[in-house]
N, C-alpha and C. Protein backbone atom coordinates (compact mmCIF):
# COMPACT_ATOMS: atom_id res chain seq x y z
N UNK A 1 15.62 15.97 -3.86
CA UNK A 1 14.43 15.75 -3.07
C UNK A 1 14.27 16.69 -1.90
N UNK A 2 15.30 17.08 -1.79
CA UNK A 2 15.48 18.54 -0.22
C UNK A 2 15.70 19.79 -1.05
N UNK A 3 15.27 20.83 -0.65
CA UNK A 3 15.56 22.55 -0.45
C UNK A 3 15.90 22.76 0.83
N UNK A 4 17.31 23.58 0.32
CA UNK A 4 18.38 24.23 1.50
C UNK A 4 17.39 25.21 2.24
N UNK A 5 17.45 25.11 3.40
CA UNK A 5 16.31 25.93 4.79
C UNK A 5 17.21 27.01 5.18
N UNK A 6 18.32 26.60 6.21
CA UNK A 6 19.29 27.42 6.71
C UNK A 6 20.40 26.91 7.38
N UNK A 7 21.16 27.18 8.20
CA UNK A 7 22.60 27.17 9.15
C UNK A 7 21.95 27.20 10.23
N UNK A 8 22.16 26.08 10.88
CA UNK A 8 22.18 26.23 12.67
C UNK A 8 23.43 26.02 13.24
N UNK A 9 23.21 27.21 14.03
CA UNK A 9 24.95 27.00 15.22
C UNK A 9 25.19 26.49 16.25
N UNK A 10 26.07 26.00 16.76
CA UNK A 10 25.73 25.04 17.95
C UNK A 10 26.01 26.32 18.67
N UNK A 11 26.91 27.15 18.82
CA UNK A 11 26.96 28.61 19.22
C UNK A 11 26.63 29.76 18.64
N UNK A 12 25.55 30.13 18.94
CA UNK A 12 24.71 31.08 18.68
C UNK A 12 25.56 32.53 18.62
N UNK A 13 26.48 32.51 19.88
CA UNK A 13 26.74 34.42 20.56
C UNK A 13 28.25 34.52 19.37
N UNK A 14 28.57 33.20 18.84
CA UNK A 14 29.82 33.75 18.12
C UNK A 14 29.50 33.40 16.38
N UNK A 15 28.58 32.05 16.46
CA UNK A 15 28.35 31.81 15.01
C UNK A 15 26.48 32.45 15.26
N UNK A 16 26.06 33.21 14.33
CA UNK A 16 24.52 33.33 14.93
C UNK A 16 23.66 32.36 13.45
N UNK A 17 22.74 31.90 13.58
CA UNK A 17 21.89 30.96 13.10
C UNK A 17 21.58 31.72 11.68
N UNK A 18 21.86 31.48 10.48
CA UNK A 18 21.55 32.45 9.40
C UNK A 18 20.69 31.51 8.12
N UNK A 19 20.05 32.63 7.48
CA UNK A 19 19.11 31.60 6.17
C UNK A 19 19.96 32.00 4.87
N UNK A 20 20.71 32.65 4.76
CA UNK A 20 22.11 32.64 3.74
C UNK A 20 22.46 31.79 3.47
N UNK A 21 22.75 30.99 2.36
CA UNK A 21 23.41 29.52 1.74
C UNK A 21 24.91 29.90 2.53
N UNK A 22 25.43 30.80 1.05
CA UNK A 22 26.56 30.99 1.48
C UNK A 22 26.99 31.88 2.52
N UNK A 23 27.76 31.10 3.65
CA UNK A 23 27.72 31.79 4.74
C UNK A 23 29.50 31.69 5.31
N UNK A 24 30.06 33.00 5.11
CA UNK A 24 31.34 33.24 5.19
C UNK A 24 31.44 34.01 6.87
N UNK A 25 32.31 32.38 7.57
CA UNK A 25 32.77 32.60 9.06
C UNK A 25 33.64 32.67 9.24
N UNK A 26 34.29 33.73 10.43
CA UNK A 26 35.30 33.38 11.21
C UNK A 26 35.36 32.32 12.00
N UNK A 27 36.33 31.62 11.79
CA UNK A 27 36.37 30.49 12.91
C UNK A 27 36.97 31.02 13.40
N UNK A 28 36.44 30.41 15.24
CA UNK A 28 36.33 30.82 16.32
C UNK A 28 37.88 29.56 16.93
N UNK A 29 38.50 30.18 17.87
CA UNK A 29 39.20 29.00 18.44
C UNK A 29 38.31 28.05 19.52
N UNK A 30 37.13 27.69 19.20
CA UNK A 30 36.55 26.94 19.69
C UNK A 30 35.79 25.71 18.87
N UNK A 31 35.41 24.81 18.98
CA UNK A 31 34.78 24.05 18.18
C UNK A 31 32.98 24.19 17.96
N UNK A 32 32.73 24.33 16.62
CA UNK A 32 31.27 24.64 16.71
C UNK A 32 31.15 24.14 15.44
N UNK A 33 29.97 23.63 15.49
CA UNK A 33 29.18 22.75 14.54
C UNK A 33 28.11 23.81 13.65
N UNK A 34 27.88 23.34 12.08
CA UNK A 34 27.43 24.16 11.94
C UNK A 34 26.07 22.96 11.18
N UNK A 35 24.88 23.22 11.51
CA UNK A 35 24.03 22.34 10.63
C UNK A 35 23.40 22.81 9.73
N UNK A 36 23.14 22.10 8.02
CA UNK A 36 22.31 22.72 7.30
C UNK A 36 21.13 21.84 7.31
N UNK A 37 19.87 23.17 7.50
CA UNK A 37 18.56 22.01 7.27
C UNK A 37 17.91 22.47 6.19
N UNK A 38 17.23 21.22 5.67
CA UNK A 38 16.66 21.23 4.65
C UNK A 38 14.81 21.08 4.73
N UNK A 39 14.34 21.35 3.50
CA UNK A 39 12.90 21.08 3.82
C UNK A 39 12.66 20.09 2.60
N UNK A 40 12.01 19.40 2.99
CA UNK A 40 11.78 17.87 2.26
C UNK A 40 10.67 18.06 0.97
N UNK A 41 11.09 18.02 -0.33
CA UNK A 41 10.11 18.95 -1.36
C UNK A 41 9.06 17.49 -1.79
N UNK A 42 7.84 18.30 -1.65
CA UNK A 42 6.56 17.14 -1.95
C UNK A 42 5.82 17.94 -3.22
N UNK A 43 5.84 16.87 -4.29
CA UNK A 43 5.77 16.57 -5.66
C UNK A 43 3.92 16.61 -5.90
N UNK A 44 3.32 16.80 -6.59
CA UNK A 44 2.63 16.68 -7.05
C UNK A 44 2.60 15.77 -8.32
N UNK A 45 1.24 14.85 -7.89
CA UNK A 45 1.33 13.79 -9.45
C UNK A 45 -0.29 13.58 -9.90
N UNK A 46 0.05 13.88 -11.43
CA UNK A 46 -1.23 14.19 -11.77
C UNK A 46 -1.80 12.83 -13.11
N UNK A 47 -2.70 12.81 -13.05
CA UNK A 47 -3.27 12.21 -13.99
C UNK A 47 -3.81 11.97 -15.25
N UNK A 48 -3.07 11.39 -15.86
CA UNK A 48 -4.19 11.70 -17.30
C UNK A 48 -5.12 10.09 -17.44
N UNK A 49 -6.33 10.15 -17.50
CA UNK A 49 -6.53 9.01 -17.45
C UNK A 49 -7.26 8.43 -18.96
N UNK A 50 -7.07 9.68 -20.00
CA UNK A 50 -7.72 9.33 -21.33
C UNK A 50 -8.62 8.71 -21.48
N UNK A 51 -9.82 9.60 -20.75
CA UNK A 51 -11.03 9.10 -21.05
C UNK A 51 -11.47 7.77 -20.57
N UNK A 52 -10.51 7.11 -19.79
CA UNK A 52 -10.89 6.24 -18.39
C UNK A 52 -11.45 6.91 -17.19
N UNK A 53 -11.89 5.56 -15.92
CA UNK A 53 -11.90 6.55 -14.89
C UNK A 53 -11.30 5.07 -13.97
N UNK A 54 -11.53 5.52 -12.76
CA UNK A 54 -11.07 4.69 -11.93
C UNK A 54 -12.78 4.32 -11.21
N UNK A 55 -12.33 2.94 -10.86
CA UNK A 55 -13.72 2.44 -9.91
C UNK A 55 -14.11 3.36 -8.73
N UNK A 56 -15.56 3.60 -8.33
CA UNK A 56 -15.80 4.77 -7.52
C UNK A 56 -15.32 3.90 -6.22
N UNK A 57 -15.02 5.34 -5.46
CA UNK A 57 -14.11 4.87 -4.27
C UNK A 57 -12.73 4.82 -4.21
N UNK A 58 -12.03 4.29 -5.22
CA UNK A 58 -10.71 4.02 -5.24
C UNK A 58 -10.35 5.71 -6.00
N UNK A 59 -8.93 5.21 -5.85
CA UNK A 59 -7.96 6.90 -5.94
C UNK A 59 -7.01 6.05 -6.14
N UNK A 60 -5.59 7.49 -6.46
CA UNK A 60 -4.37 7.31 -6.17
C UNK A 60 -3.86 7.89 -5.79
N UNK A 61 -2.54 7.81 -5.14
CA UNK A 61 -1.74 9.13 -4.48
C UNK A 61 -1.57 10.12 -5.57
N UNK A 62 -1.52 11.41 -4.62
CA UNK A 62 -2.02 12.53 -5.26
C UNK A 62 -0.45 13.62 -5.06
N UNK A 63 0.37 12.97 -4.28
CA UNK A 63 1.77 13.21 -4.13
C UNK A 63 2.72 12.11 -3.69
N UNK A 64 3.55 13.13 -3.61
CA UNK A 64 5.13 11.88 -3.26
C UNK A 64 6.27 12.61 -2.63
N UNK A 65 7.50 11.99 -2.28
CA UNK A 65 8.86 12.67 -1.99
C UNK A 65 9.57 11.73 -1.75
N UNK A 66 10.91 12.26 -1.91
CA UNK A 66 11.98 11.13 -2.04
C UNK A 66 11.73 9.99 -1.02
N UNK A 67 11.04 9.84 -0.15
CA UNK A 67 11.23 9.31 1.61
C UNK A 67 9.54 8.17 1.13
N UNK A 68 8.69 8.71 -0.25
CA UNK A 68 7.79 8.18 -0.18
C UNK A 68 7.96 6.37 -0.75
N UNK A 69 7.48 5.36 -0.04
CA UNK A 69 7.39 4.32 -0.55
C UNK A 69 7.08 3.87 -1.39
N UNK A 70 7.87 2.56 -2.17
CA UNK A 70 6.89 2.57 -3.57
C UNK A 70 5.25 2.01 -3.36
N UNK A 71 4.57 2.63 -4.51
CA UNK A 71 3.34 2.04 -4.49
C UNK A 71 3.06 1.32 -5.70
N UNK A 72 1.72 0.42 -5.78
CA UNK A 72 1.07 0.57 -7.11
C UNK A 72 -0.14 1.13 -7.53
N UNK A 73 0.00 1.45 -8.50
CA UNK A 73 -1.19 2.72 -9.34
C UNK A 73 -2.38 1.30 -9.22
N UNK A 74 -3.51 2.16 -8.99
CA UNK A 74 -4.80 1.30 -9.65
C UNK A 74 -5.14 1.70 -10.91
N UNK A 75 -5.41 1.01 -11.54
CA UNK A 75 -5.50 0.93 -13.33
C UNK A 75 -7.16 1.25 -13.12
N UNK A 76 -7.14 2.17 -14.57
CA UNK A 76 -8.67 2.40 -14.55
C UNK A 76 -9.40 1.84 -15.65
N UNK A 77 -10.24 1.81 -15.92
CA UNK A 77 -11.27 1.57 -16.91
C UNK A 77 -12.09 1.97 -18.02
N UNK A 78 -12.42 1.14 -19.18
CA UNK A 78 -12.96 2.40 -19.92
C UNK A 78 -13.75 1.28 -21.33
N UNK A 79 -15.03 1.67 -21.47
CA UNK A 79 -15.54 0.86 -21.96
C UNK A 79 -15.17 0.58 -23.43
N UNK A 80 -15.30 -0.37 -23.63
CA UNK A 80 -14.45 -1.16 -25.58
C UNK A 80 -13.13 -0.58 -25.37
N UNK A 81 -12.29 -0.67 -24.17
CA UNK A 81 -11.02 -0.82 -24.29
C UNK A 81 -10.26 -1.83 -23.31
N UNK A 82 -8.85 -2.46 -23.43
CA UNK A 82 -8.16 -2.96 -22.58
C UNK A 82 -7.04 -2.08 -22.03
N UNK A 83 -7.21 -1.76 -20.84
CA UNK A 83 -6.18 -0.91 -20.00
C UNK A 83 -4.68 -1.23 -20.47
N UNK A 84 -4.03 -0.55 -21.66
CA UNK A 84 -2.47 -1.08 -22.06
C UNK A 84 -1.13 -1.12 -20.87
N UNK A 85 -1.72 0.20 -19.66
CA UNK A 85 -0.03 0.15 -19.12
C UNK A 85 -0.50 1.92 -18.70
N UNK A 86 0.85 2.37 -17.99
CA UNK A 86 1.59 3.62 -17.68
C UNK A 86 2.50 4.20 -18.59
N UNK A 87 2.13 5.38 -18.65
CA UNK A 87 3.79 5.99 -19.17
C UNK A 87 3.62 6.85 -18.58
N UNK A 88 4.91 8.22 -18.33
CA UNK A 88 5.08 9.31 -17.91
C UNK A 88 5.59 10.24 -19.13
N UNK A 89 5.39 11.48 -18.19
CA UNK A 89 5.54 12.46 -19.44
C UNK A 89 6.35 13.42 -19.15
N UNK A 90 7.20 13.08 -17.93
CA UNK A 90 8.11 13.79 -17.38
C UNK A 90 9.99 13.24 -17.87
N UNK A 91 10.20 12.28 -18.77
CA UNK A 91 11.15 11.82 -19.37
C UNK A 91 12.15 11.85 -17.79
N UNK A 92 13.56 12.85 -19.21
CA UNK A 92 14.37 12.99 -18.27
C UNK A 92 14.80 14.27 -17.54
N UNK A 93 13.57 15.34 -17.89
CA UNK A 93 13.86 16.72 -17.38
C UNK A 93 13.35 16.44 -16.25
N UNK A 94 13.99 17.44 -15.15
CA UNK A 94 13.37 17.21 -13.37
C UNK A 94 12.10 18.23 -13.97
N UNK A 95 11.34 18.17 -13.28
CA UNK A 95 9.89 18.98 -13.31
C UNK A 95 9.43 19.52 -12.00
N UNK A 96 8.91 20.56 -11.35
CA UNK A 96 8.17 20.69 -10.33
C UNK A 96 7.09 19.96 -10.30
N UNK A 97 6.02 20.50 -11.58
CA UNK A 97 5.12 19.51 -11.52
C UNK A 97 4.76 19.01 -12.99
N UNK A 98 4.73 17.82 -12.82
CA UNK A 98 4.57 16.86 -14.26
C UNK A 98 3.08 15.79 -14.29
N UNK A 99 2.50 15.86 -15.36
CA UNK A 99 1.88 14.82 -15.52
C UNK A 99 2.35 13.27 -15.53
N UNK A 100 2.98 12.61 -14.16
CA UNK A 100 3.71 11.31 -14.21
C UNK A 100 3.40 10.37 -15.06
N UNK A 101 1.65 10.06 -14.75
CA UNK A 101 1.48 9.00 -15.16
C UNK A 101 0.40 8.92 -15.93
N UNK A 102 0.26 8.49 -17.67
CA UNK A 102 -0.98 8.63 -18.36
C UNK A 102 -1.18 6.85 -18.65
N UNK A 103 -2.48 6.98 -18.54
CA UNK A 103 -3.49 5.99 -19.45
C UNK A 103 -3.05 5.89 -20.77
N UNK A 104 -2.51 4.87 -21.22
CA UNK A 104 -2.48 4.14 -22.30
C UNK A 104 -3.75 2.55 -22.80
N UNK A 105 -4.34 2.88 -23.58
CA UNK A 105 -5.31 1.87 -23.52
C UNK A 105 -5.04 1.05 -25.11
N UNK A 106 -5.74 0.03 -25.45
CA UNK A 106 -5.65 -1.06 -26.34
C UNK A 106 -7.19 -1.14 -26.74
N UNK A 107 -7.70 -0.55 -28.44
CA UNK A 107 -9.12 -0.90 -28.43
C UNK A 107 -9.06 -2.27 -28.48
N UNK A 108 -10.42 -2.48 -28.05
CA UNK A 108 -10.74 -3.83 -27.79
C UNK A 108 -11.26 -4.68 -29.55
N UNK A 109 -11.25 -5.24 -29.91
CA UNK A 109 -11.43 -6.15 -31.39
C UNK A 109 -12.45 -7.06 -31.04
N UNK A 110 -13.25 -6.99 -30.15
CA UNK A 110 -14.67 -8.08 -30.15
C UNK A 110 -15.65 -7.10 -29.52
N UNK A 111 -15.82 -5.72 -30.22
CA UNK A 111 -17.20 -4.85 -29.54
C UNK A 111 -17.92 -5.26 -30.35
N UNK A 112 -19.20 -5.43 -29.47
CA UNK A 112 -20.28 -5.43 -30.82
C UNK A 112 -20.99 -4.49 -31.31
N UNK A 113 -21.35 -4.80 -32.49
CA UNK A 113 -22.56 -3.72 -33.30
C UNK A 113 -23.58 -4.62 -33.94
N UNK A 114 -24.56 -4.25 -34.33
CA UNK A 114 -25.71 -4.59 -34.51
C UNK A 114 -25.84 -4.33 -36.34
N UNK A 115 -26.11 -5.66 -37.06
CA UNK A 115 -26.82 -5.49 -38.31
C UNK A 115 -28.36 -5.89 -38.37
N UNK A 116 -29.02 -4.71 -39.70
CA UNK A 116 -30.21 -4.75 -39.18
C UNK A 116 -30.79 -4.70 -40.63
N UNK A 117 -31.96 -5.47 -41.20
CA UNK A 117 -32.22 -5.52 -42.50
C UNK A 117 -33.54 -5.40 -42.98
N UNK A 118 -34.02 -4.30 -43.41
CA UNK A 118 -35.71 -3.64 -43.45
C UNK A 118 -36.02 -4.05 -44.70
N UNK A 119 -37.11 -4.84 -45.38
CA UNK A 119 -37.52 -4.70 -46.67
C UNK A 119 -38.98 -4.41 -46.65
N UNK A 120 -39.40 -3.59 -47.79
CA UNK A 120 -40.96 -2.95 -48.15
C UNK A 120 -41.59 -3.97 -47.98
N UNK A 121 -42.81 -4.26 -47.29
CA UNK A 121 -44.08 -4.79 -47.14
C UNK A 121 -44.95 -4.25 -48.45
N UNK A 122 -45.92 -4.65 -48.81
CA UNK A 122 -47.37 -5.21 -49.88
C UNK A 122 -47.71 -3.66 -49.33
N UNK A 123 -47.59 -2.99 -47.99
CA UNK A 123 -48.49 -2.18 -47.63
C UNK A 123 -47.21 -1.14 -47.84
N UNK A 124 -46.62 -0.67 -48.24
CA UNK A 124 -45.29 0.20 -48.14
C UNK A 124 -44.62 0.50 -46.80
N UNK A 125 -44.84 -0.68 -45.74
CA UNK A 125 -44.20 -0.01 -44.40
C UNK A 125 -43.12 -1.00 -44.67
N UNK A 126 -41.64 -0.45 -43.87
CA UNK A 126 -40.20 -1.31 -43.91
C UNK A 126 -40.32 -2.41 -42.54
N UNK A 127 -40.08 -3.09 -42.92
CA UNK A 127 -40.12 -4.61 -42.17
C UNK A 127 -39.05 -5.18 -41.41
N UNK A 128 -38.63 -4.99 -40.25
CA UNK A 128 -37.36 -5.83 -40.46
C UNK A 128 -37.54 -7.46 -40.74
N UNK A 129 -36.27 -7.59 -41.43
CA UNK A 129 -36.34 -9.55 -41.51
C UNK A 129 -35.28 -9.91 -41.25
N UNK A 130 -34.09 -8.99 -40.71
CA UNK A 130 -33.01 -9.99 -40.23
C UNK A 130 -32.27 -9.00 -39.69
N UNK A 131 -31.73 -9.61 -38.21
CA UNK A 131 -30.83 -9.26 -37.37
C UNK A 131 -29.92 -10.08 -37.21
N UNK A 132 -28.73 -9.28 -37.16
CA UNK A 132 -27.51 -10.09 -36.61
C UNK A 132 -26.23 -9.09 -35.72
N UNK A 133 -25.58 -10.25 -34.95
CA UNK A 133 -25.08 -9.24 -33.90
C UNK A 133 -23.56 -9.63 -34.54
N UNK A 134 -22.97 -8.55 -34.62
CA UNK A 134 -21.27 -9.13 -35.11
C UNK A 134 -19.94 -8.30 -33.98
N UNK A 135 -19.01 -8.30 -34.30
CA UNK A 135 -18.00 -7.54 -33.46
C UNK A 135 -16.96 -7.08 -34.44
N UNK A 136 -16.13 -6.34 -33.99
CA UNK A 136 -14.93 -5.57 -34.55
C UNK A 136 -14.50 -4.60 -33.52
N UNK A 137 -13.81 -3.97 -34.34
CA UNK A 137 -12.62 -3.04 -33.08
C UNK A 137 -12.98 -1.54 -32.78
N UNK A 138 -12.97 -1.36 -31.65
CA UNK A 138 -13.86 -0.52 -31.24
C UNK A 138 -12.85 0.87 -31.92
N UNK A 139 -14.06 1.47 -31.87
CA UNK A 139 -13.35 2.85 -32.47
C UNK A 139 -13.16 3.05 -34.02
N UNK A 140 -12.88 1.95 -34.95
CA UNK A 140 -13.10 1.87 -36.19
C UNK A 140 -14.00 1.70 -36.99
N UNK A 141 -14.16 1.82 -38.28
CA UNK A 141 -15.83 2.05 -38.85
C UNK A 141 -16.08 0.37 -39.63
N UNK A 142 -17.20 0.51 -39.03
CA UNK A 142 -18.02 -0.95 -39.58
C UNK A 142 -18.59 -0.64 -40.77
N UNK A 143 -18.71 -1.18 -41.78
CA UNK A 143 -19.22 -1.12 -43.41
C UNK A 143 -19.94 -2.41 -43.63
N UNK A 144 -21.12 -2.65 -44.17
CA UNK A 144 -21.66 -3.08 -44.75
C UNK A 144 -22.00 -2.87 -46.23
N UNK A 145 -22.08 -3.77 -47.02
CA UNK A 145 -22.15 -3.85 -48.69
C UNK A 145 -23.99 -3.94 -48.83
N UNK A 146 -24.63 -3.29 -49.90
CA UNK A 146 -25.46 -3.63 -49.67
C UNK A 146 -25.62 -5.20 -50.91
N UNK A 147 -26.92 -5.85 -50.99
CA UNK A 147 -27.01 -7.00 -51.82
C UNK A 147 -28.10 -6.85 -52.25
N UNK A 148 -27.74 -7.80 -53.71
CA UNK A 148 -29.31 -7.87 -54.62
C UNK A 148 -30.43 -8.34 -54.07
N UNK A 149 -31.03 -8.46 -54.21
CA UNK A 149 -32.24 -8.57 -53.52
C UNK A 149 -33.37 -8.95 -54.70
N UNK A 150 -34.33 -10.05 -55.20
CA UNK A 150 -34.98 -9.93 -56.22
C UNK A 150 -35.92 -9.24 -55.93
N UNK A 151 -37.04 -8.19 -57.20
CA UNK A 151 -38.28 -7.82 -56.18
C UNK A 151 -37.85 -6.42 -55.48
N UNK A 152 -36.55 -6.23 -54.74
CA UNK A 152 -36.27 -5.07 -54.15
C UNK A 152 -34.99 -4.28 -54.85
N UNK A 153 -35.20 -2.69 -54.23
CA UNK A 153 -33.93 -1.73 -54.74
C UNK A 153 -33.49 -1.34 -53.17
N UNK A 154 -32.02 -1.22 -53.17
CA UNK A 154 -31.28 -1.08 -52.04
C UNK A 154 -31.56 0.94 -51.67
N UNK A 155 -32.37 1.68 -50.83
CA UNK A 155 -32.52 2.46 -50.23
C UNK A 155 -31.00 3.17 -49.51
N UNK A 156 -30.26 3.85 -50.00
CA UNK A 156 -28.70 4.65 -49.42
C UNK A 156 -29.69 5.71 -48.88
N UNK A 157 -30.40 6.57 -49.28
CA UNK A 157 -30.86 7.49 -48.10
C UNK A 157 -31.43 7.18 -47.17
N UNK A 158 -32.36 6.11 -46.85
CA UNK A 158 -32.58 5.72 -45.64
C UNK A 158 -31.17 4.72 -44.53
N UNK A 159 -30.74 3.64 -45.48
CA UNK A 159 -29.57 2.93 -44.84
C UNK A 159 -28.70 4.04 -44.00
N UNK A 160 -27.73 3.33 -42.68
CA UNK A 160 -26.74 3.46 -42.94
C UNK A 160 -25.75 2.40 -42.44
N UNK A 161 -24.95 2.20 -43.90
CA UNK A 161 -24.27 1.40 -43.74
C UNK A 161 -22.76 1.27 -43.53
N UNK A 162 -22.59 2.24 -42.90
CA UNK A 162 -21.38 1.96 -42.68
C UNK A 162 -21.38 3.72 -41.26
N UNK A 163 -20.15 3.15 -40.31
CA UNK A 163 -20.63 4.02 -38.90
C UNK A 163 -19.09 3.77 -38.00
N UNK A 164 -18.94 4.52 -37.17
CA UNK A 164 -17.86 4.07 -36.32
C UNK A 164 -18.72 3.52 -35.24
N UNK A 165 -17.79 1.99 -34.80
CA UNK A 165 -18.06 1.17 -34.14
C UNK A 165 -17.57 1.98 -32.16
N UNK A 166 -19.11 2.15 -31.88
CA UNK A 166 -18.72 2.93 -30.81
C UNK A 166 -18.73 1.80 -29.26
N UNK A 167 -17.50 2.53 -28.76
CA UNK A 167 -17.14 1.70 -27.53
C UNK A 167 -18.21 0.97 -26.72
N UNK A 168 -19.32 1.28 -26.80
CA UNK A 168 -19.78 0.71 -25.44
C UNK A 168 -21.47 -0.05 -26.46
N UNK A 169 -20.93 -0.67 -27.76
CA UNK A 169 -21.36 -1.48 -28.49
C UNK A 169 -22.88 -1.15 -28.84
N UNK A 170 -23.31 0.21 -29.09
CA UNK A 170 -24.01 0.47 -29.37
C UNK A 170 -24.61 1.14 -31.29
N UNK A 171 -23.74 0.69 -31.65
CA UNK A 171 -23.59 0.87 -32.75
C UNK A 171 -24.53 0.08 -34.09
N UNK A 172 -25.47 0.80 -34.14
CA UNK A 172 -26.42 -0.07 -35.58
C UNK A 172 -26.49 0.20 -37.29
N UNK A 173 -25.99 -0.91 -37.51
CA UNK A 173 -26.36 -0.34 -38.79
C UNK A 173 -27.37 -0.89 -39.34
N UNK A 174 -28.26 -0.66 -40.61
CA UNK A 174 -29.42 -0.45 -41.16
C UNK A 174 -29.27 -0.68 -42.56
N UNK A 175 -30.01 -1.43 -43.16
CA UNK A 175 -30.28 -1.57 -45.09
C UNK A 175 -31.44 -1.78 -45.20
N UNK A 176 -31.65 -0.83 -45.98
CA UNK A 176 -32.91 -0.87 -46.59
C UNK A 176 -33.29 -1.19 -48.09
N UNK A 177 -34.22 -1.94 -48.11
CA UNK A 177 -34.68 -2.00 -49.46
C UNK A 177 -35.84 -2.37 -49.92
N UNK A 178 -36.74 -0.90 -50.70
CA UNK A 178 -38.06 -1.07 -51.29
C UNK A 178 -38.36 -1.86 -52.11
N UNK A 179 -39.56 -2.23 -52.28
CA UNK A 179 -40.51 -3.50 -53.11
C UNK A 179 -40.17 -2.29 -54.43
N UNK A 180 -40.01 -3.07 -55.32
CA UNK A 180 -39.94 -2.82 -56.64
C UNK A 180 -41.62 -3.29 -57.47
N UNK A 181 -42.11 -1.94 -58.22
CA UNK A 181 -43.58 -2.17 -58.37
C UNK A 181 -43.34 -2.36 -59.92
């Protein structure tokens, strides 16, 4: 946590004050003290917050040194996820500077997405006739099957049925199916 600075002498005119580690003296038949000072090394700590952020306003320390107290991190945020924890990425090698502490997150399993169900009107325009709101895990793809329908044919170039379920539950899917003439 310290870098060696230099030698101070308590007698200057026989020991003189040097920035040499190794420092080869005559001792003097007098008594003299010799001090080593150090300079106190301040760390840099950086963040990964994977596509979280932290609430505006709040921060975290942005350094440290051996002398620094413990703290706790404020956990950040991030939509269709649950904040999992800390890890570091500095193991067991010493580092000057390391990314300490990353965002680990947990998708969330109740985002919602939107089902949405169009059938041909008498006049050829698509209709919706049924909505429904469902959930699943964010980040993974939602699929829908399409179904018979009497009267109608299931539309794949207009549908889509199946999509990744995006975090912040905006996610729709769509079936379509024309009047059969």
């Amino acid at each position: 946590g310290y870098t060696w600075k230099n030698w101070i002498s308590s007698d200057t005119e026989l020991i003189p004050n040097s920035d040499i580690q190794n420092y080869n003296i005559k001792m003097p038949d007098s008594d003299i003290t010799l001090t080593a000072e150090a300079t106190l090394n301040i760390y840099t700590i950086t963040y990964d917050l994977a596509n979280g952020q932290l609430e505006e306003g709040i921060t975290n320390p942005v350094e440290y040194t051996v002398e620094t107290e413990k703290f706790t991190l404020n956990n950040p945020s991030r939509i269709g996820y649950t904040f999992g924890g800390w890890t570091g990425s500095n193991g067991e090698t010493p580092n000057k500077i390391v990314t300490i502490f990353i965002a680990n997150w947990i998708s969330n399993k109740d985002t919602k997405y939107t089902v949405e169900v169009y059938e041909m009107n008498l006049d050829g325009e698509y209709i919706k006739v049924f909505s429904k709101e469902e959930k699943g895990e964010t980040d993974t793809i939602a699929k829908i099957e399409p179904e018979e329908k009497e009267g109608f044919s299931y539309e794949a170039d207009l549908s889509v049925a199946e999509h990744n379920i995006e975090p912040d539950g905006s996610t729709l899917l769509k079936m379509y199916y024309s009047r059969n003439t």
